[in-house]
PDB file of N, CA and C in Angstrom:
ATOM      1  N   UNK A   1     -23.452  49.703 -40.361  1.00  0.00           N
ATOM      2  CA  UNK A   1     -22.077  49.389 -40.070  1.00  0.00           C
ATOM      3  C   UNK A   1     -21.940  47.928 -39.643  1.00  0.00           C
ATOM      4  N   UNK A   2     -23.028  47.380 -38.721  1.00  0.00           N
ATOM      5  CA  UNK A   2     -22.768  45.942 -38.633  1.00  0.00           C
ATOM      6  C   UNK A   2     -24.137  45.447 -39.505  1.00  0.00           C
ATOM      7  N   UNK A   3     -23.539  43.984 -39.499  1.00  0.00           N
ATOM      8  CA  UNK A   3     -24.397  43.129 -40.243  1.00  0.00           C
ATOM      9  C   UNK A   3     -26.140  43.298 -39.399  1.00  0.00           C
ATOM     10  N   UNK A   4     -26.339  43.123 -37.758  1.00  0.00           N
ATOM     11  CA  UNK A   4     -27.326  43.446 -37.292  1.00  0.00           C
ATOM     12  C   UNK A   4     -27.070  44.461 -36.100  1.00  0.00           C
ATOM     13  N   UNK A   5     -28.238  44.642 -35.372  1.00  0.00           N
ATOM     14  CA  UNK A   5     -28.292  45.964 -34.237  1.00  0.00           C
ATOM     15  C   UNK A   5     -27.836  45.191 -32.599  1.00  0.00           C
ATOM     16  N   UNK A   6     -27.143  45.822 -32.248  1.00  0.00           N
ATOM     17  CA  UNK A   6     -26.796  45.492 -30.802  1.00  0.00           C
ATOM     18  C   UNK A   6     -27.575  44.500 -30.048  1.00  0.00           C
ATOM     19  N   UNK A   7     -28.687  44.172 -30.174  1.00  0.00           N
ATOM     20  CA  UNK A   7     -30.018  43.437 -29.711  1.00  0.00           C
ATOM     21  C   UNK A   7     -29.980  42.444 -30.262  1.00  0.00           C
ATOM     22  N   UNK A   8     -29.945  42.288 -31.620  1.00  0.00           N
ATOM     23  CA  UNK A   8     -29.375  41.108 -32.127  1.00  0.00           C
ATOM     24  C   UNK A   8     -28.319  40.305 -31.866  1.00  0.00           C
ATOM     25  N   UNK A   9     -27.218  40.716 -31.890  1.00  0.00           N
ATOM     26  CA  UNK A   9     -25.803  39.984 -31.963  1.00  0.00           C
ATOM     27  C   UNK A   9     -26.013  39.895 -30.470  1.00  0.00           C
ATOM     28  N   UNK A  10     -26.233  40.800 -29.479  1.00  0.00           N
ATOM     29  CA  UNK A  10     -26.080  39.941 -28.161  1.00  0.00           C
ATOM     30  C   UNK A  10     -26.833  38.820 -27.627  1.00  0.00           C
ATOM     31  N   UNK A  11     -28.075  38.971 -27.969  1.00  0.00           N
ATOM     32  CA  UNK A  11     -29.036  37.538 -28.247  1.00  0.00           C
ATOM     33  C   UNK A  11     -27.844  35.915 -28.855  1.00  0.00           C
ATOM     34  N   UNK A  12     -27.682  36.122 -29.722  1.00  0.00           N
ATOM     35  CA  UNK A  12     -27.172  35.514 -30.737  1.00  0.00           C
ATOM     36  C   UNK A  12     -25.729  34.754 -29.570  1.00  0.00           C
ATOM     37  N   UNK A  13     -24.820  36.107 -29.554  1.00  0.00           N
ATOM     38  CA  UNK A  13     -24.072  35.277 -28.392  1.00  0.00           C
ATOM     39  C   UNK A  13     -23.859  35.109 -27.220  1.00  0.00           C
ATOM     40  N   UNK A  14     -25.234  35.392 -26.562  1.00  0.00           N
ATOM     41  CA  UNK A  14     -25.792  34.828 -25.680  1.00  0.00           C
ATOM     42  C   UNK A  14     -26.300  33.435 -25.632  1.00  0.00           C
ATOM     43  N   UNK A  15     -26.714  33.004 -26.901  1.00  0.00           N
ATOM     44  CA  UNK A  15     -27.171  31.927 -27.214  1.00  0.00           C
ATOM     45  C   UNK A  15     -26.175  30.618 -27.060  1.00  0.00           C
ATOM     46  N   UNK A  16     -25.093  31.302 -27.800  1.00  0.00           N
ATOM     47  CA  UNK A  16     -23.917  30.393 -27.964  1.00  0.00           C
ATOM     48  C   UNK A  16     -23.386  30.354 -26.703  1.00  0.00           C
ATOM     49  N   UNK A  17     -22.870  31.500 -25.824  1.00  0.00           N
ATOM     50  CA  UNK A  17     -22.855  30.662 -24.681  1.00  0.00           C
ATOM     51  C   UNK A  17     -23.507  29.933 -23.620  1.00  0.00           C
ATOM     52  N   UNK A  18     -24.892  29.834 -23.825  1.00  0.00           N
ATOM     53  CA  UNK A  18     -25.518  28.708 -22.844  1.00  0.00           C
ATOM     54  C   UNK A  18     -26.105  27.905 -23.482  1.00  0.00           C
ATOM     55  N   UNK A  19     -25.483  27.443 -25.158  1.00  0.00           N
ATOM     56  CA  UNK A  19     -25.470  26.248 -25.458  1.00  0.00           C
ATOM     57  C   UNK A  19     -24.803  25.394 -24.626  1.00  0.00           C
ATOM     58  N   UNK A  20     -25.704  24.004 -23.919  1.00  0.00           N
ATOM     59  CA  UNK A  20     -24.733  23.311 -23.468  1.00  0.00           C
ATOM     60  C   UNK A  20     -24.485  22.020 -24.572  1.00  0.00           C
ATOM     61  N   UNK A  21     -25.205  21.682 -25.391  1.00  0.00           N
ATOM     62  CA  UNK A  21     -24.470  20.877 -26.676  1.00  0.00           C
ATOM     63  C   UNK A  21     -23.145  21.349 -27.345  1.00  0.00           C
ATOM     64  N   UNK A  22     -23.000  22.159 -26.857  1.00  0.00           N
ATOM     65  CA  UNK A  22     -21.683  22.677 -28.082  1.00  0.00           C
ATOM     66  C   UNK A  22     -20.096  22.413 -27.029  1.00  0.00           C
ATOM     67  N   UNK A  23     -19.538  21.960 -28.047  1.00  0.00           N
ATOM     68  CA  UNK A  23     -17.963  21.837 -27.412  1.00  0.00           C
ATOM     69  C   UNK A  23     -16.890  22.981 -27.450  1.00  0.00           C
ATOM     70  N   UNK A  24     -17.248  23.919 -28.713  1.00  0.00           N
ATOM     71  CA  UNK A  24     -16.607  24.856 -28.939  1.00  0.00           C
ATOM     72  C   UNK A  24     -17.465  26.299 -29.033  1.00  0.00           C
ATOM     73  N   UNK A  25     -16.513  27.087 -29.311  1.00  0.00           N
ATOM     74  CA  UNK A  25     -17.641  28.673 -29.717  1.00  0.00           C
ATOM     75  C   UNK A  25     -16.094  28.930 -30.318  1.00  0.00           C
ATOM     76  N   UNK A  26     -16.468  29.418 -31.886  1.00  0.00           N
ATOM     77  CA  UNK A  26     -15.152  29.708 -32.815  1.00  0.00           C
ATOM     78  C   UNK A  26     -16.012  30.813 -33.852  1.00  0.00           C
ATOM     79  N   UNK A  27     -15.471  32.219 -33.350  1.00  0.00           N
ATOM     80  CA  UNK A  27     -16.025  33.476 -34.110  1.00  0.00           C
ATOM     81  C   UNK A  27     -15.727  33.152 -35.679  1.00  0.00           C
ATOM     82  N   UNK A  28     -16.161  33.575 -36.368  1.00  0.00           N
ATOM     83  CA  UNK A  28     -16.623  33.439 -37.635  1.00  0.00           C
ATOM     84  C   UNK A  28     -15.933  34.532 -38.097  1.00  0.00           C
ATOM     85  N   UNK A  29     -15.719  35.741 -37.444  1.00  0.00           N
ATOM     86  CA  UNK A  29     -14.658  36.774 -37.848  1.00  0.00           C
ATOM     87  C   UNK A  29     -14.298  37.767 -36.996  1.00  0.00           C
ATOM     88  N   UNK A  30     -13.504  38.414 -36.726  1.00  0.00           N
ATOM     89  CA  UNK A  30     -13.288  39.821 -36.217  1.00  0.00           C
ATOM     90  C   UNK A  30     -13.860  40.741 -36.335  1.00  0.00           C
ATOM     91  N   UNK A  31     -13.448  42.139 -36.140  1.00  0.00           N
ATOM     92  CA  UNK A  31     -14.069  43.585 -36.239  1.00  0.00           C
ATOM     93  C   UNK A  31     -14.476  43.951 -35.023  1.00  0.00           C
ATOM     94  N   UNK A  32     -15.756  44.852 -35.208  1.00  0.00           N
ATOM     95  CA  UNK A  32     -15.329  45.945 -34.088  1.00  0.00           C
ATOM     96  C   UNK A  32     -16.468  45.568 -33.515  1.00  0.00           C
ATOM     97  N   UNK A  33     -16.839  46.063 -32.498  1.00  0.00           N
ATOM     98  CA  UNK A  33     -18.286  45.989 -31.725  1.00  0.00           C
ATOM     99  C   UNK A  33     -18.341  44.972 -30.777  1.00  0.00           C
ATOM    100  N   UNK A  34     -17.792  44.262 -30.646  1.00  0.00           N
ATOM    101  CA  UNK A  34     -18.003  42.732 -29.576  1.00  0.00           C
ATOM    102  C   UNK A  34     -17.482  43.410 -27.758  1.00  0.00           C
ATOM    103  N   UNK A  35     -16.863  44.467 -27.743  1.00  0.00           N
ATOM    104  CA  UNK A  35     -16.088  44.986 -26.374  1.00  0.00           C
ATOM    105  C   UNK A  35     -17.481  45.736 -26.246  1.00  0.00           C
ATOM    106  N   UNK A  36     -18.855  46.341 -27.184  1.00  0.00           N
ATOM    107  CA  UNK A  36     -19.515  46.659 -26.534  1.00  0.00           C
ATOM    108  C   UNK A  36     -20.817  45.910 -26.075  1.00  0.00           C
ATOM    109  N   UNK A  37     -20.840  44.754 -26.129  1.00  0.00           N
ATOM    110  CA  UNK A  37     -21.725  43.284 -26.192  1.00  0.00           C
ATOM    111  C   UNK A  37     -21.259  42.655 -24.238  1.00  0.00           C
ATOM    112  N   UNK A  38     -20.245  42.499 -23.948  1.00  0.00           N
ATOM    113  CA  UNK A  38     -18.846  41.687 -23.333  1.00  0.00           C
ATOM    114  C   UNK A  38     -19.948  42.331 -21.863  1.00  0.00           C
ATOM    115  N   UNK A  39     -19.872  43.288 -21.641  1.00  0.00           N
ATOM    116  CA  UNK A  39     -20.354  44.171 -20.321  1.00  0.00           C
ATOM    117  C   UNK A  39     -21.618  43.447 -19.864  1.00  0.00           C
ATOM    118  N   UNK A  40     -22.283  42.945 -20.818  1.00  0.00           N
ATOM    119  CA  UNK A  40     -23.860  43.067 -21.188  1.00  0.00           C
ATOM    120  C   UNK A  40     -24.328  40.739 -21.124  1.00  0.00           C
ATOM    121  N   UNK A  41     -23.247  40.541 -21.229  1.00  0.00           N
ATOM    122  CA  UNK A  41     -23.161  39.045 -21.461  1.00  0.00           C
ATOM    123  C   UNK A  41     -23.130  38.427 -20.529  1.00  0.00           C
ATOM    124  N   UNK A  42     -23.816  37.437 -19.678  1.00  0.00           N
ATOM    125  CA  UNK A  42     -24.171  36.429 -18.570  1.00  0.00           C
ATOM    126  C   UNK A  42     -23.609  35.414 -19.116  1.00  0.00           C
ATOM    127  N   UNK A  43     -22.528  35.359 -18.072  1.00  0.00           N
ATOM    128  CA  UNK A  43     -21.449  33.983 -18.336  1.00  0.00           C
ATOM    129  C   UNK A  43     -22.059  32.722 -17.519  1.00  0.00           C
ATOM    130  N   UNK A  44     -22.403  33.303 -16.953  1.00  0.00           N
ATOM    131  CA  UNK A  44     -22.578  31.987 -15.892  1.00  0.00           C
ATOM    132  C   UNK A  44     -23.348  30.747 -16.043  1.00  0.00           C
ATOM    133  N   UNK A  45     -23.941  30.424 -16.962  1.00  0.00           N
ATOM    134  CA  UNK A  45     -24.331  28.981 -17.552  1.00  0.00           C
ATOM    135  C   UNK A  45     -23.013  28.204 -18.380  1.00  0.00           C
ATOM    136  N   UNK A  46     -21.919  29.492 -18.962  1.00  0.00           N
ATOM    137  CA  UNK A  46     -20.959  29.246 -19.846  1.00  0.00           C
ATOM    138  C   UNK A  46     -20.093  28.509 -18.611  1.00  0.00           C
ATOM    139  N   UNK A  47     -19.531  29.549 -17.378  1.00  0.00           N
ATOM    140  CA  UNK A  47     -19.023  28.810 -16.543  1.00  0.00           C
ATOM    141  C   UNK A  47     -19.225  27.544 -15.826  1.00  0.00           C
ATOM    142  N   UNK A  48     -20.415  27.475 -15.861  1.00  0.00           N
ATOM    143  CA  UNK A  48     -20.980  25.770 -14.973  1.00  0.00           C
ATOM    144  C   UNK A  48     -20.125  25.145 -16.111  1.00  0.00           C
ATOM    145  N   UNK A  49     -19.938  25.150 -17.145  1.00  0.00           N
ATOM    146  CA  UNK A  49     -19.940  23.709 -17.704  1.00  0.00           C
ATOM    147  C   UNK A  49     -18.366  24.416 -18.961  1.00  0.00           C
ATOM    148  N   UNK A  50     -17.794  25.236 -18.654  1.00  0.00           N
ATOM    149  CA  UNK A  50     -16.775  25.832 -19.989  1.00  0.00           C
ATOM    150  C   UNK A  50     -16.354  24.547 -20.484  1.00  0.00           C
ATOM    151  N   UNK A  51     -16.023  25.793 -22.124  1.00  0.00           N
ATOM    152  CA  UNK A  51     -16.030  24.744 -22.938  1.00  0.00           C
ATOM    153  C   UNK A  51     -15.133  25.466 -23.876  1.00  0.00           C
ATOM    154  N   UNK A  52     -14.345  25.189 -24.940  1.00  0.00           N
ATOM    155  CA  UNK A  52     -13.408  26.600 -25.966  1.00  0.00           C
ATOM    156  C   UNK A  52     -13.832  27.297 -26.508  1.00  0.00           C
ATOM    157  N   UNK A  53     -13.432  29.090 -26.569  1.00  0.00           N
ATOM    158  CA  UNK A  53     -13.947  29.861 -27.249  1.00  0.00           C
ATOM    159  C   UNK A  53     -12.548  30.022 -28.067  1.00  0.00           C
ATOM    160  N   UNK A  54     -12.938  30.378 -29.151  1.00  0.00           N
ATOM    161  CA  UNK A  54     -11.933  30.144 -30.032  1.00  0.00           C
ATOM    162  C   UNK A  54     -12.219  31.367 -31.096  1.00  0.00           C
ATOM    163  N   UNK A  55     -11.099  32.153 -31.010  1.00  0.00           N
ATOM    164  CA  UNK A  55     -11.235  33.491 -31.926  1.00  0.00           C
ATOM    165  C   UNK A  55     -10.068  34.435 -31.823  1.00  0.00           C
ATOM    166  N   UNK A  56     -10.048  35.511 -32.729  1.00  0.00           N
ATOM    167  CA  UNK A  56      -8.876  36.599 -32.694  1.00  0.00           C
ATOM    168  C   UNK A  56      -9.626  37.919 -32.512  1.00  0.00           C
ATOM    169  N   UNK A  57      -8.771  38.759 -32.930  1.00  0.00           N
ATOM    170  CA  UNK A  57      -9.172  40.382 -33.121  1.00  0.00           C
ATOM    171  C   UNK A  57     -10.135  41.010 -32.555  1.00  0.00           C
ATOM    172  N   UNK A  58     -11.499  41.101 -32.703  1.00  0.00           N
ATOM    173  CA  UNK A  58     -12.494  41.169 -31.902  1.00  0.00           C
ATOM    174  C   UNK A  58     -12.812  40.807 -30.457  1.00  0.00           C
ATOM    175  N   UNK A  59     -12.512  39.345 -30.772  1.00  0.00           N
ATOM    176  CA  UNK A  59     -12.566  38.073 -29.357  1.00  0.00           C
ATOM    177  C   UNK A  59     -11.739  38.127 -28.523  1.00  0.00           C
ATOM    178  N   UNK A  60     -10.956  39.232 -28.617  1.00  0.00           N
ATOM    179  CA  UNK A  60      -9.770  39.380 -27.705  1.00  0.00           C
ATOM    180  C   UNK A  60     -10.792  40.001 -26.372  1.00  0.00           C
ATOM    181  N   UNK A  61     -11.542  40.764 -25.935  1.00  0.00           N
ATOM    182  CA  UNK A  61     -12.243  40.939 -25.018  1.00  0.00           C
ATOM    183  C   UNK A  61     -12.783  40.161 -24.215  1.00  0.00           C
ATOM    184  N   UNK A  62     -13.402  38.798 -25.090  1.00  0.00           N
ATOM    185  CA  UNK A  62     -13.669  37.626 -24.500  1.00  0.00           C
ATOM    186  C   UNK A  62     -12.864  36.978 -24.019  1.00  0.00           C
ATOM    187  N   UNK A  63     -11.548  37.121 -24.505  1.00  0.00           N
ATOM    188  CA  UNK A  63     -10.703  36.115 -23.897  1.00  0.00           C
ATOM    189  C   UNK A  63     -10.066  36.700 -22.623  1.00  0.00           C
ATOM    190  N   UNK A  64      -9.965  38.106 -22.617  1.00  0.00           N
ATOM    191  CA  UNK A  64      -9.829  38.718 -21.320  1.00  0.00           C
ATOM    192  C   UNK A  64     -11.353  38.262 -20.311  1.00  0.00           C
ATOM    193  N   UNK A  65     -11.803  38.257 -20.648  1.00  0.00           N
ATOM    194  CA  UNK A  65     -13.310  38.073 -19.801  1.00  0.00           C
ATOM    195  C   UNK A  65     -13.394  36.985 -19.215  1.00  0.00           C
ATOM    196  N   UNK A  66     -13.094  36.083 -20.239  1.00  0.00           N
ATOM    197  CA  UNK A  66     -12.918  34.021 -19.471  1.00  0.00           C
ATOM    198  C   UNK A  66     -11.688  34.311 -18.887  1.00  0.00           C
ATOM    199  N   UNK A  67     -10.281  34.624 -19.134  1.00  0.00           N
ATOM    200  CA  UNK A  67      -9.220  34.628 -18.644  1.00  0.00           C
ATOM    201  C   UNK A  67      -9.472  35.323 -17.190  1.00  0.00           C
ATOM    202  N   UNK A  68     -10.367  36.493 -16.828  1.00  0.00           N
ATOM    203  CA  UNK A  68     -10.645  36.985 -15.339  1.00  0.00           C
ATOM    204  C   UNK A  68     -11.345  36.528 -14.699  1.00  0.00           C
ATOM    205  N   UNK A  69     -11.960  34.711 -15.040  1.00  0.00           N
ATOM    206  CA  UNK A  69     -12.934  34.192 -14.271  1.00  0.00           C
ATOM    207  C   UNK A  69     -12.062  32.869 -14.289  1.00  0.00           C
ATOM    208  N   UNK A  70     -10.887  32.463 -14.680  1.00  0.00           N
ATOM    209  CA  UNK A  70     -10.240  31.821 -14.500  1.00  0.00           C
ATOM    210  C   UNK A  70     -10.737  30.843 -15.506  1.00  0.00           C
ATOM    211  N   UNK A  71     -10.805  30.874 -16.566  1.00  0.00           N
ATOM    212  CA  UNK A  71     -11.151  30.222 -17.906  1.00  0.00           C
ATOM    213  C   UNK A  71     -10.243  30.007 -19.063  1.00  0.00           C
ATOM    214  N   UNK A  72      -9.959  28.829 -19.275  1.00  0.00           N
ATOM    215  CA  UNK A  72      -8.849  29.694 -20.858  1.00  0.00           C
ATOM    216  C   UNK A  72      -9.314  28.935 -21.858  1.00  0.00           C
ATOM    217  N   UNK A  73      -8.954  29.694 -22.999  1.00  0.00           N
ATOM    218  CA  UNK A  73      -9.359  29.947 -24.349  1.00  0.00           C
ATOM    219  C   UNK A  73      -8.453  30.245 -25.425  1.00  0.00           C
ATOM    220  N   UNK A  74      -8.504  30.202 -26.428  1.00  0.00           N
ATOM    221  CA  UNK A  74      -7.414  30.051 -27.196  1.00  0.00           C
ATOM    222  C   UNK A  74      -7.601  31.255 -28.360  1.00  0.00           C
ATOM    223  N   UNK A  75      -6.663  31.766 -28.551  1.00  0.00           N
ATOM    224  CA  UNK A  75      -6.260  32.763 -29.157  1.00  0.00           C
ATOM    225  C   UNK A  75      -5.978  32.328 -30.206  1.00  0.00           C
ATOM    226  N   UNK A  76      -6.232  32.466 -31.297  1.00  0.00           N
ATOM    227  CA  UNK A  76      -6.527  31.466 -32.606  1.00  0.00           C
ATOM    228  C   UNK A  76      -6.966  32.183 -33.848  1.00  0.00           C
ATOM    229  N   UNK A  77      -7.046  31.549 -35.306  1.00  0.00           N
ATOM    230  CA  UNK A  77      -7.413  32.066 -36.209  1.00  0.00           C
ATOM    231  C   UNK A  77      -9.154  31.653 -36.604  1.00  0.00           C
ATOM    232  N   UNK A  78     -10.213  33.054 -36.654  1.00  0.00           N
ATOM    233  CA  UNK A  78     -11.141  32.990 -36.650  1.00  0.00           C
ATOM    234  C   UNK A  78     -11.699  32.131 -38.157  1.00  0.00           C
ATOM    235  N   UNK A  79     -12.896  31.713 -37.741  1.00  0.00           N
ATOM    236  CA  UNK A  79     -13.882  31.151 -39.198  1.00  0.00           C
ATOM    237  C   UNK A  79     -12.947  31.714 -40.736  1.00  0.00           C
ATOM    238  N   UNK A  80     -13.370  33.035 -40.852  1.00  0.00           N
ATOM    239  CA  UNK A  80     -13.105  33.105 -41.952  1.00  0.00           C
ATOM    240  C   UNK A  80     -11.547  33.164 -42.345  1.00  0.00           C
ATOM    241  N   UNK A  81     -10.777  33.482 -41.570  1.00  0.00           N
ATOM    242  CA  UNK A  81      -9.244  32.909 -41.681  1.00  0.00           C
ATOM    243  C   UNK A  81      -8.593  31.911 -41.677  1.00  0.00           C
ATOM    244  N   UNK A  82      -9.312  30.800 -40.997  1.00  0.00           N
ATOM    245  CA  UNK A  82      -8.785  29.547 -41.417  1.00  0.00           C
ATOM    246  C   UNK A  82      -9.999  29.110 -42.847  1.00  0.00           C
ATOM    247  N   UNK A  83     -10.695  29.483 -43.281  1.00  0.00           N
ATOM    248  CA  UNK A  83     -11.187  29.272 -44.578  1.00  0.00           C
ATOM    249  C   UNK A  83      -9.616  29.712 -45.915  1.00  0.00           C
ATOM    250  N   UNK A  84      -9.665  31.309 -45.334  1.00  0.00           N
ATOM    251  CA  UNK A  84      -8.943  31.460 -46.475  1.00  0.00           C
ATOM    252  C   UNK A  84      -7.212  31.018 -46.701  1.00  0.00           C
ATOM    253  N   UNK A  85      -7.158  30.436 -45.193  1.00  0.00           N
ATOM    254  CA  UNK A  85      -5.821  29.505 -45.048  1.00  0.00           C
ATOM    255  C   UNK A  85      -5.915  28.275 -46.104  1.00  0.00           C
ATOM    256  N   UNK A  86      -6.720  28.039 -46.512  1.00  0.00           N
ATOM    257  CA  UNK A  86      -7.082  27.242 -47.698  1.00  0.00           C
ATOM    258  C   UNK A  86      -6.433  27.430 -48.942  1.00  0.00           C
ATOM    259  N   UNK A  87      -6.691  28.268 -49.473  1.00  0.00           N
ATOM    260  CA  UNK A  87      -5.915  28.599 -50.965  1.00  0.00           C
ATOM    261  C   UNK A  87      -4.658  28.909 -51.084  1.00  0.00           C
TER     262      UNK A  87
END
């Protein structure tokens, strides 16, 4: 059902948030599964230093999550929607 197993993808954006090179974090797409990742995710390198998370549908959990630590983030059209805003 997903592309990888729970272990994966939370690694993954775990990663992205304690990148501290990165200026942004902009989901690549929606769907389902990210509200069960959210519980499980250590913000707190993200908070020393926030930076934009940028996403819809899915990412709506996240944005409740930064929004209850006093963070904001933008509610926005993900990776593959502003691709196909293209044609």
């Amino acid at each position: 059902y997903f592309a990888e197993g729970d272990e994966h993808r939370l690694a993954r954006f775990q990663s992205a948030l304690d990148a501290e090179d990165a200026s942004a974090i902009l989901l690549a797409r929606g769907g389902y599964g990210l509200a069960r990742l959210v519980p499980r995710l250590d913000f707190s390198r993200f908070l020393a230093a926030p930076r934009w998370f940028v996403g819809f549908s899915d990412g709506t959990v996240v944005h409740q999550a930064l929004n209850s630590c006093g963070v904001a983030s933008l509610h926005a059209p993900n990776g593959t929607t502003l691709a196909n805003a293209a044609e």
